[in-house]
Protein backbone atom coordinates (compact mmCIF):
# COMPACT_ATOMS: atom_id res chain seq x y z
CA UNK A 1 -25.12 -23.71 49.00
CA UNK A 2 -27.63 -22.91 46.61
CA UNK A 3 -26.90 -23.80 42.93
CA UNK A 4 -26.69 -20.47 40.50
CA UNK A 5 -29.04 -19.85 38.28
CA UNK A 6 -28.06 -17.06 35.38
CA UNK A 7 -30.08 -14.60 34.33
CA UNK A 8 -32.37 -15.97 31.10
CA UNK A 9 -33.22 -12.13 29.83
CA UNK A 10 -31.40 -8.88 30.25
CA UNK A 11 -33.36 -5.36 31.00
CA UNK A 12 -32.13 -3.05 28.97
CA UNK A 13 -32.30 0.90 30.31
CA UNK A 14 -34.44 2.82 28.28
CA UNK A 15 -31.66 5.73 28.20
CA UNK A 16 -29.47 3.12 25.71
CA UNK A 17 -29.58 4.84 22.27
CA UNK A 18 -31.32 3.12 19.62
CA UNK A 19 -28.86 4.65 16.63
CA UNK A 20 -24.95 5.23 15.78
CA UNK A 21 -25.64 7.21 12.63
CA UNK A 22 -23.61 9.98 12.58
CA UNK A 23 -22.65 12.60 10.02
CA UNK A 24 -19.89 11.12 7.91
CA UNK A 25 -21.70 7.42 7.81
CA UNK A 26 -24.30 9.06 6.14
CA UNK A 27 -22.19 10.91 4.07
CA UNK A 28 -20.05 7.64 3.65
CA UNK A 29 -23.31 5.89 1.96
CA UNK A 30 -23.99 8.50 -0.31
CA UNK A 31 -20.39 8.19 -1.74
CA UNK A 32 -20.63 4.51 -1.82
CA UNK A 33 -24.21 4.66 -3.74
CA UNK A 34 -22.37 7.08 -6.66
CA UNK A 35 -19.41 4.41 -6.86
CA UNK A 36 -22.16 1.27 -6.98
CA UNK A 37 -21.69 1.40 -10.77
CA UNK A 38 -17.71 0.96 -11.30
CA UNK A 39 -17.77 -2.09 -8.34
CA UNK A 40 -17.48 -5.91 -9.28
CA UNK A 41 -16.79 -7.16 -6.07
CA UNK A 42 -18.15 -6.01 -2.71
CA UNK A 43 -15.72 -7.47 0.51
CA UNK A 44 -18.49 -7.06 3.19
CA UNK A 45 -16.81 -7.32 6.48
CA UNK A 46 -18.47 -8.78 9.84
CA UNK A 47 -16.96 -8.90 13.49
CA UNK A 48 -17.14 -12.59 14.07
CA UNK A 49 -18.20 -11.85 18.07
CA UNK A 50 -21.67 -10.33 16.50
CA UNK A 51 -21.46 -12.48 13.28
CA UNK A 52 -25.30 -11.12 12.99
CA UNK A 53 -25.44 -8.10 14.77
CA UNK A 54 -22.36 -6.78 12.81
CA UNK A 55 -24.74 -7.05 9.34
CA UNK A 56 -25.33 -3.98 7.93
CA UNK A 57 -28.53 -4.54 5.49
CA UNK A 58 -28.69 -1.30 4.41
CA UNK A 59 -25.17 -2.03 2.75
CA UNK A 60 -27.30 -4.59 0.46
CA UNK A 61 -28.32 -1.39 -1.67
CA UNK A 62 -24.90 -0.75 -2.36
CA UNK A 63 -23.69 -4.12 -3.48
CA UNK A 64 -26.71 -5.70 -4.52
CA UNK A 65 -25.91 -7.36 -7.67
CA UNK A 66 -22.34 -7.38 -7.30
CA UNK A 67 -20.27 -10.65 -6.33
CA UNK A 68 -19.87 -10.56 -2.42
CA UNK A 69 -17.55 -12.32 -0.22
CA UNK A 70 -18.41 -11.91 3.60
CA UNK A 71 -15.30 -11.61 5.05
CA UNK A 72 -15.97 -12.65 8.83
CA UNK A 73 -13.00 -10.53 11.30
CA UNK A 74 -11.28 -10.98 14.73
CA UNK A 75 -12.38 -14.92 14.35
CA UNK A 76 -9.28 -15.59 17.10
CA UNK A 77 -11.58 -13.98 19.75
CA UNK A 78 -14.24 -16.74 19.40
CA UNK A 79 -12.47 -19.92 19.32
CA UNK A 80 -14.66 -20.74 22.50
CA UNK A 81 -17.75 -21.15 20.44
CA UNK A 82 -18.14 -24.65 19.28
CA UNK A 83 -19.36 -25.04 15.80
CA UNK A 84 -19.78 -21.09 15.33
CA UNK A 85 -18.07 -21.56 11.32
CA UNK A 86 -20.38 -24.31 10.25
CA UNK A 87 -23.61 -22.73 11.27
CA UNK A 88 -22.37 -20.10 8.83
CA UNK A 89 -21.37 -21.47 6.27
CA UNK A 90 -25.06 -23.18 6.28
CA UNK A 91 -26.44 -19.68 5.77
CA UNK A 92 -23.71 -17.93 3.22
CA UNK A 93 -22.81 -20.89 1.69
CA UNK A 94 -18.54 -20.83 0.58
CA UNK A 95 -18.44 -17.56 -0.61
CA UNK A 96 -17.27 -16.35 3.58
CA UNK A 97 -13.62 -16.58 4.71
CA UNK A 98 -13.06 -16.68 8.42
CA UNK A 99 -9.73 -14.20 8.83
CA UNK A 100 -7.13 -13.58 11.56
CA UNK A 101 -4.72 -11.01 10.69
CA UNK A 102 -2.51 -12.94 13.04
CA UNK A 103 -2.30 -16.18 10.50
CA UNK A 104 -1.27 -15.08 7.30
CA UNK A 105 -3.09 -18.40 5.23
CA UNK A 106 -6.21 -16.40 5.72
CA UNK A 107 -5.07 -13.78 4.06
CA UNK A 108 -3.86 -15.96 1.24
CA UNK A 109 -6.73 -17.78 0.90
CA UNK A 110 -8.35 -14.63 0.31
CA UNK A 111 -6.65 -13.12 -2.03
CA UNK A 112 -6.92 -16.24 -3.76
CA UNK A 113 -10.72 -15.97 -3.62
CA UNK A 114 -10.57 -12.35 -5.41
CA UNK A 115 -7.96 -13.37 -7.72
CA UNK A 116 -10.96 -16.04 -8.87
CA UNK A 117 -13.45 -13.13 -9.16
CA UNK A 118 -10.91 -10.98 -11.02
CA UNK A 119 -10.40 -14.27 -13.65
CA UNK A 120 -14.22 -14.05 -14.05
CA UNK A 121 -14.68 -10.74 -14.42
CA UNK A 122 -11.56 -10.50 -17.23
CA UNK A 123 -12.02 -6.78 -17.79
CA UNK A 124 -9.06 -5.17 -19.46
CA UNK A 125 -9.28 -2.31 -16.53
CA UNK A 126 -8.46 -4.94 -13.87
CA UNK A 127 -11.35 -6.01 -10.97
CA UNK A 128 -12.76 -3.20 -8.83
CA UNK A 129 -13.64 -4.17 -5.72
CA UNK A 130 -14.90 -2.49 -2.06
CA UNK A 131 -14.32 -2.96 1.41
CA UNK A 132 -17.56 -2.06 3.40
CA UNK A 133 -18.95 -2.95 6.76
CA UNK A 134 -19.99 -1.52 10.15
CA UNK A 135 -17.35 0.80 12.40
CA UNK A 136 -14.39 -1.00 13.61
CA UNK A 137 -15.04 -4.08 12.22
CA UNK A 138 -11.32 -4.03 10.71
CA UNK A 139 -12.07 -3.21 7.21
CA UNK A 140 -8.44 -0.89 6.96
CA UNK A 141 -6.92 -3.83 8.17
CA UNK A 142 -7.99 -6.43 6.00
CA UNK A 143 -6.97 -3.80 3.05
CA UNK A 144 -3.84 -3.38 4.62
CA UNK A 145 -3.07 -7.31 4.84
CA UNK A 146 -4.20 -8.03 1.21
CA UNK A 147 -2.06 -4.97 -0.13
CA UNK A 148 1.36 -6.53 1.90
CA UNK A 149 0.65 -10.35 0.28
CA UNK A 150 -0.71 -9.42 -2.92
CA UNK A 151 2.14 -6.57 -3.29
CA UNK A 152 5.19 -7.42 -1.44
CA UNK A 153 7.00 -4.92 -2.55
CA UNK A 154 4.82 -2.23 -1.05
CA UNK A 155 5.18 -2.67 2.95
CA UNK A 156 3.99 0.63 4.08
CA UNK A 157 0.53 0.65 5.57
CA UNK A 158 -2.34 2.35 3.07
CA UNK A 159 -5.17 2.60 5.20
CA UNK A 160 -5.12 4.00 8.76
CA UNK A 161 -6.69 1.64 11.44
CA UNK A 162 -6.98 1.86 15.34
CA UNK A 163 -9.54 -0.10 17.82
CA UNK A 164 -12.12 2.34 17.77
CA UNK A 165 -14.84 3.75 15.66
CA UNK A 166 -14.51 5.88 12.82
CA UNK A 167 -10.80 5.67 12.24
CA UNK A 168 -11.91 5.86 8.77
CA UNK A 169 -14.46 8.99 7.51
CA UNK A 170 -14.24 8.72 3.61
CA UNK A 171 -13.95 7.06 0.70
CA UNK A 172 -10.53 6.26 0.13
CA UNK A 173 -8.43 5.65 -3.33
CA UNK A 174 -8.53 2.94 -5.48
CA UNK A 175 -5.51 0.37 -3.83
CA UNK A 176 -3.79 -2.25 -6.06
CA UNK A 177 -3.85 -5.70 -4.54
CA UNK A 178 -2.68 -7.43 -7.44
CA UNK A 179 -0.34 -6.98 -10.03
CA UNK A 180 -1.63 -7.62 -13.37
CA UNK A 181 -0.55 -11.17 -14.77
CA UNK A 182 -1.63 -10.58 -18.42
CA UNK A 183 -5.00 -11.92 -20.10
CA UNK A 184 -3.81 -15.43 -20.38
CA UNK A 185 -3.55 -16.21 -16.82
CA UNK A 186 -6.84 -14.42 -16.22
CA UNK A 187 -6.03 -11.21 -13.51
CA UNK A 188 -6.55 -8.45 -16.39
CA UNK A 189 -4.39 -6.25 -17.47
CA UNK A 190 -4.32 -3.70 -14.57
CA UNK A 191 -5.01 -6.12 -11.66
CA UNK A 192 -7.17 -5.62 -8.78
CA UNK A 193 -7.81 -2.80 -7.13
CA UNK A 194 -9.63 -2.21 -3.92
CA UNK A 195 -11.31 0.70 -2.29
CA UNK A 196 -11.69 1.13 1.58
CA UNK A 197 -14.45 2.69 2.42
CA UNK A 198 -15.76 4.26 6.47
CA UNK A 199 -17.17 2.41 8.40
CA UNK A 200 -21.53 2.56 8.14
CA UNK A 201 -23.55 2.31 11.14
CA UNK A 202 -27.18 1.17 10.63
CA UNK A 203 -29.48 4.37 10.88
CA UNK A 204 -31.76 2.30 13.23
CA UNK A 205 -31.65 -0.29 15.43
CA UNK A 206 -34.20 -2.95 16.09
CA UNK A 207 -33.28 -3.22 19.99
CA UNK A 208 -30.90 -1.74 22.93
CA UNK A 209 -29.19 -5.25 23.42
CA UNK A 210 -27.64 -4.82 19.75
CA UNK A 211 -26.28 -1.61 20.77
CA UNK A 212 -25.14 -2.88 23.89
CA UNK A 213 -23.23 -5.41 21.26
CA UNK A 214 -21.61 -2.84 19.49
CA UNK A 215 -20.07 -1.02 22.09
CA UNK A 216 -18.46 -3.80 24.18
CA UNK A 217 -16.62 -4.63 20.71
CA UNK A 218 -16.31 -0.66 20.15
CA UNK A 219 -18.43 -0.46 17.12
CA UNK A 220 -19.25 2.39 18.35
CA UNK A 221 -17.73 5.64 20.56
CA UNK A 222 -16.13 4.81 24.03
CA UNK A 223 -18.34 6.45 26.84
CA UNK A 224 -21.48 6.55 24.70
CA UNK A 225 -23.10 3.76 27.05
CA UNK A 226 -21.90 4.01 31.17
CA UNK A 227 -19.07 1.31 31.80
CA UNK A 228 -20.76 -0.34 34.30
CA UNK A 229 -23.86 -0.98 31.86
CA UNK A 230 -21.47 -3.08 29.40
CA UNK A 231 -20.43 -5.03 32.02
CA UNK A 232 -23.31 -5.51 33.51
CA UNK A 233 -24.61 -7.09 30.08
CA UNK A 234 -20.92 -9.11 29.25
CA UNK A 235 -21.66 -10.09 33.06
CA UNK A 236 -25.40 -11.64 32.00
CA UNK A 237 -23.27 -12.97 28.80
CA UNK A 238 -20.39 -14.71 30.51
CA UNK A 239 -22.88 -16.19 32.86
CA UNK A 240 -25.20 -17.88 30.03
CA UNK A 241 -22.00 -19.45 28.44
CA UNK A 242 -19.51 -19.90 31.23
CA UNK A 243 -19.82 -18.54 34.97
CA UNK A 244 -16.31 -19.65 36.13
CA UNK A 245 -14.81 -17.37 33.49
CA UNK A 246 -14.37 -15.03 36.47
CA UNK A 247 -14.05 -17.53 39.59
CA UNK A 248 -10.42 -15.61 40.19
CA UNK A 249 -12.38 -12.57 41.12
CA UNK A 250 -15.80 -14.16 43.17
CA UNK A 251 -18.59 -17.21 42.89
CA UNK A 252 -21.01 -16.65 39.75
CA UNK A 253 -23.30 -13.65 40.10
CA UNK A 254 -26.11 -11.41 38.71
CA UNK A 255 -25.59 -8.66 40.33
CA UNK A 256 -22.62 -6.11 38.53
CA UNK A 257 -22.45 -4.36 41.88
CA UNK A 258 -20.97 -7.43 44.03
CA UNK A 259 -18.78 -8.60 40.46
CA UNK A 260 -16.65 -5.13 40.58
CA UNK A 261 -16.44 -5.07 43.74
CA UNK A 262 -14.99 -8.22 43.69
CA UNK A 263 -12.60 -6.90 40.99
CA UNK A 264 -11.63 -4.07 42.25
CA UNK A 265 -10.30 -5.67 45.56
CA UNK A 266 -8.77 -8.70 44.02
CA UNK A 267 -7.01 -5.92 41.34
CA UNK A 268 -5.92 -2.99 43.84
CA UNK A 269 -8.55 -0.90 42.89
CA UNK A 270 -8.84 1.32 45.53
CA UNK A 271 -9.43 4.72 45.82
CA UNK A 272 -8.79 6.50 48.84
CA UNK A 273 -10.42 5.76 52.31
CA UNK A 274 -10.44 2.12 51.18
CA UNK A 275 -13.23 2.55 48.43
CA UNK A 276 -13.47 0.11 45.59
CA UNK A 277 -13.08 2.17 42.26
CA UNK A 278 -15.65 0.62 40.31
CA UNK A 279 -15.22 2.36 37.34
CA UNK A 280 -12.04 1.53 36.95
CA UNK A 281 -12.84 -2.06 37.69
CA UNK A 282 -15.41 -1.73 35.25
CA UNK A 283 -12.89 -0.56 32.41
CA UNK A 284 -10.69 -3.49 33.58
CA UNK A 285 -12.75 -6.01 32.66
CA UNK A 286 -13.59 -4.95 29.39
CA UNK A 287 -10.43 -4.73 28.47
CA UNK A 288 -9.82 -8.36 29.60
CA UNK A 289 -12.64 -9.32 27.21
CA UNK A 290 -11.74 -7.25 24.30
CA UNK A 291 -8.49 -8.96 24.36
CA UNK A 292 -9.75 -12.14 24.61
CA UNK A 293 -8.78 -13.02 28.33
CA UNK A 294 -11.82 -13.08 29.83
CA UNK A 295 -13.20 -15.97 27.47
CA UNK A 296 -13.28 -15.94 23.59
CA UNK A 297 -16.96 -16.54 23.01
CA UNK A 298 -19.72 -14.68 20.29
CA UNK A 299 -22.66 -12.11 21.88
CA UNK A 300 -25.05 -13.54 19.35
CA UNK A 301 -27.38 -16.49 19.63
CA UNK A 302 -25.91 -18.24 16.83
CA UNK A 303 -27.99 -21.67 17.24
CA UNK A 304 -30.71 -22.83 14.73
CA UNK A 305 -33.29 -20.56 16.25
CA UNK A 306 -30.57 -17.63 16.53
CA UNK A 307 -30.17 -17.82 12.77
CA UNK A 308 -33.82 -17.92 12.05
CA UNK A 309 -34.22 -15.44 14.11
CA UNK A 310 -31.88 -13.14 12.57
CA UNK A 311 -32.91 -13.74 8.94
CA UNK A 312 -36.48 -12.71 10.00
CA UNK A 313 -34.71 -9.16 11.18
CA UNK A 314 -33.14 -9.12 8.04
CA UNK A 315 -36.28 -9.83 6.09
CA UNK A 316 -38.45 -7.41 8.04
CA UNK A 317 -36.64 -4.75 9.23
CA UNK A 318 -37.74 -2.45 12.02
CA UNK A 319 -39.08 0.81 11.55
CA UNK A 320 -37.56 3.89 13.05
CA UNK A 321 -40.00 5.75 15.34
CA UNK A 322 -39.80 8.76 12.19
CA UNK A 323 -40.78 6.04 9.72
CA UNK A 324 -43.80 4.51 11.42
CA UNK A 325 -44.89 8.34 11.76
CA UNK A 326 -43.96 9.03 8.43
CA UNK A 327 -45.96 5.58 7.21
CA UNK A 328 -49.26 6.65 9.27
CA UNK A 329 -49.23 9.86 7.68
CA UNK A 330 -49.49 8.60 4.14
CA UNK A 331 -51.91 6.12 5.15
CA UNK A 332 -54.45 8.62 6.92
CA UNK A 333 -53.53 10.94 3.44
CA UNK A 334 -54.26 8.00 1.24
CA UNK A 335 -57.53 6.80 3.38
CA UNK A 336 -58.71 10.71 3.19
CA UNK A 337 -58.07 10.83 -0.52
CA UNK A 338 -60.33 7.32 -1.17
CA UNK A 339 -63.22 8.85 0.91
């Protein structure tokens, strides 16, 4: 038997959407640009599957300046990537937590971290911070957590969350996380406060693989990219890291077609007069990934050329197709008015 070979490149279809950014995000930075003045603290969350992917640079105009902590989510679905925390922590540096809102220490240890921001800032109105980040990326839920440690007696929830995208569409109130504690011990008088905020897709994105990212970890609307597409890609993904992640269902494969089949058989997916239901075979194993039973691995290259990589994205962003029209049309302007 021939040894398998994985695919080294996926082809993405041209008919993948190269944007997510939809009325209320856009509305959603507007609001956060007013509020950039009242901020001290800016909690900038990132889906630890797409630890890069999941940045948001245009978000850097709205907390520039302010103290940051990148608070890196759903870390318990990639404890199958070795070394995935140190790599970075060599980029951020300390100031990134790694939180599970299934272990409650990471919650404390961040609430610790803005209790240390609030003793800095020592304003007698308490520390403002925000919660920002892409959709889904569990911003509501981190609010939630740090409201039910840093205020036990409040146990109701104060920000409505749900697996999808845009659970959240505006600004919310300001939330108190912390009780004040009085000047001498350094909280302020009034506490800290924090401010949820929706979730902020990018307006344009550099490739079709990153949006192929976001959807499998429903950054953005279910049935936006065909099932079968998403697997197709997690398929190419599982392959590159581990190919008997589905030996219960067939040998390693590239081809989608022969994987759901395989699925849908092994699974009782049948439709009637014996035919496999691919679609739903298709939906079945993304569920199994999104809850972390079909391997618990990141969709980002997140080795030392991954990084670099990355940073040179984030350094040189890519133009939208309006704004390389919109850039050749002041240059031919400015070249006319020279001549």
């Amino acid at each position: 038997m021939a040894q398998f070979v994985p695919r080294q490149s996926f082809v993405v279809p041209n008919s993948i959407p190269k944007t997510y950014y939809i009325g209320h995000h856009a509305k959603g930075f507007s609001d956060m640009t007013k509020m950039k003045s009242h901020i001290s603290l800016a909690l900038e969350c990132r889906d630890a599957r797409i630890p890069f992917t999941s940045q948001n640079p245009n978000l850097d105009r709205i907390i520039a300046g302010n103290e940051r902590i990148i608070i890196y989510t759903k870390c318990d679905y990639t404890t199958d990537t070795p070394n995935l925390q140190n790599t970075l922590r060599k980029i951020y540096g300390d100031n990134i937590i790694f939180w599970d809102k299934h272990r409650p220490s990471t919650t404390d240890k961040l609430l610790k971290m803005i209790k240390s921001a609030a003793v800095a800032h020592d304003s007698i109105v308490g520390l403002r911070a925000i919660v920002v980040g892409v959709p889904n990326v569990g911003k509501s839920s981190v609010l939630n957590a740090l409201r039910f440690k840093g205020i036990p007696r409040k146990t109701a929830k104060v920000a409505r969350t749900g697996g999808q995208a845009g659970v959240t569409r505006k600004i919310g109130t300001n939330v108190r996380i912390l009780d004040p504690e009085g000047k001498s011990k350094g909280v302020g008088l009034n506490g800290a406060f924090l401010v949820d905020t929706p979730g902020v897709f990018p307006p344009y994105v550099r490739d079709g693989e990153a949006m192929l990212k976001f959807a499998l970890v429903q950054g953005i609307k279910d049935g936006l990219i065909p099932t079968e597409i998403l697997v197709d890609y997690l398929l190419y993904r599982m392959n590159l890291f581990k190919p008997t992640l589905y030996s219960r269902y067939c040998e390693p494969t590239n081809d989608v077609h022969e994987f759901l089949t395989a699925v849908a058989w092994k699974d009782g997916l049948i439709k009637l007069k014996g035919v496999p239901d691919l679609q739903s075979a298709a939906s079945r194993i993304l569920h199994l990934w999104r809850h972390g039973k079909m391997g618990k691995f990141v969709l980002d290259d997140v080795s030392d050329e991954g990084s670099e990589k990355h940073q040179q994205s984030i350094d040189n962003p890519a133009l939208s197709l309006n704004q390389a029209k919109k850039q050749k049309k002041q240059a031919i302007a400015q070249e006319k008015a020279g001549a």
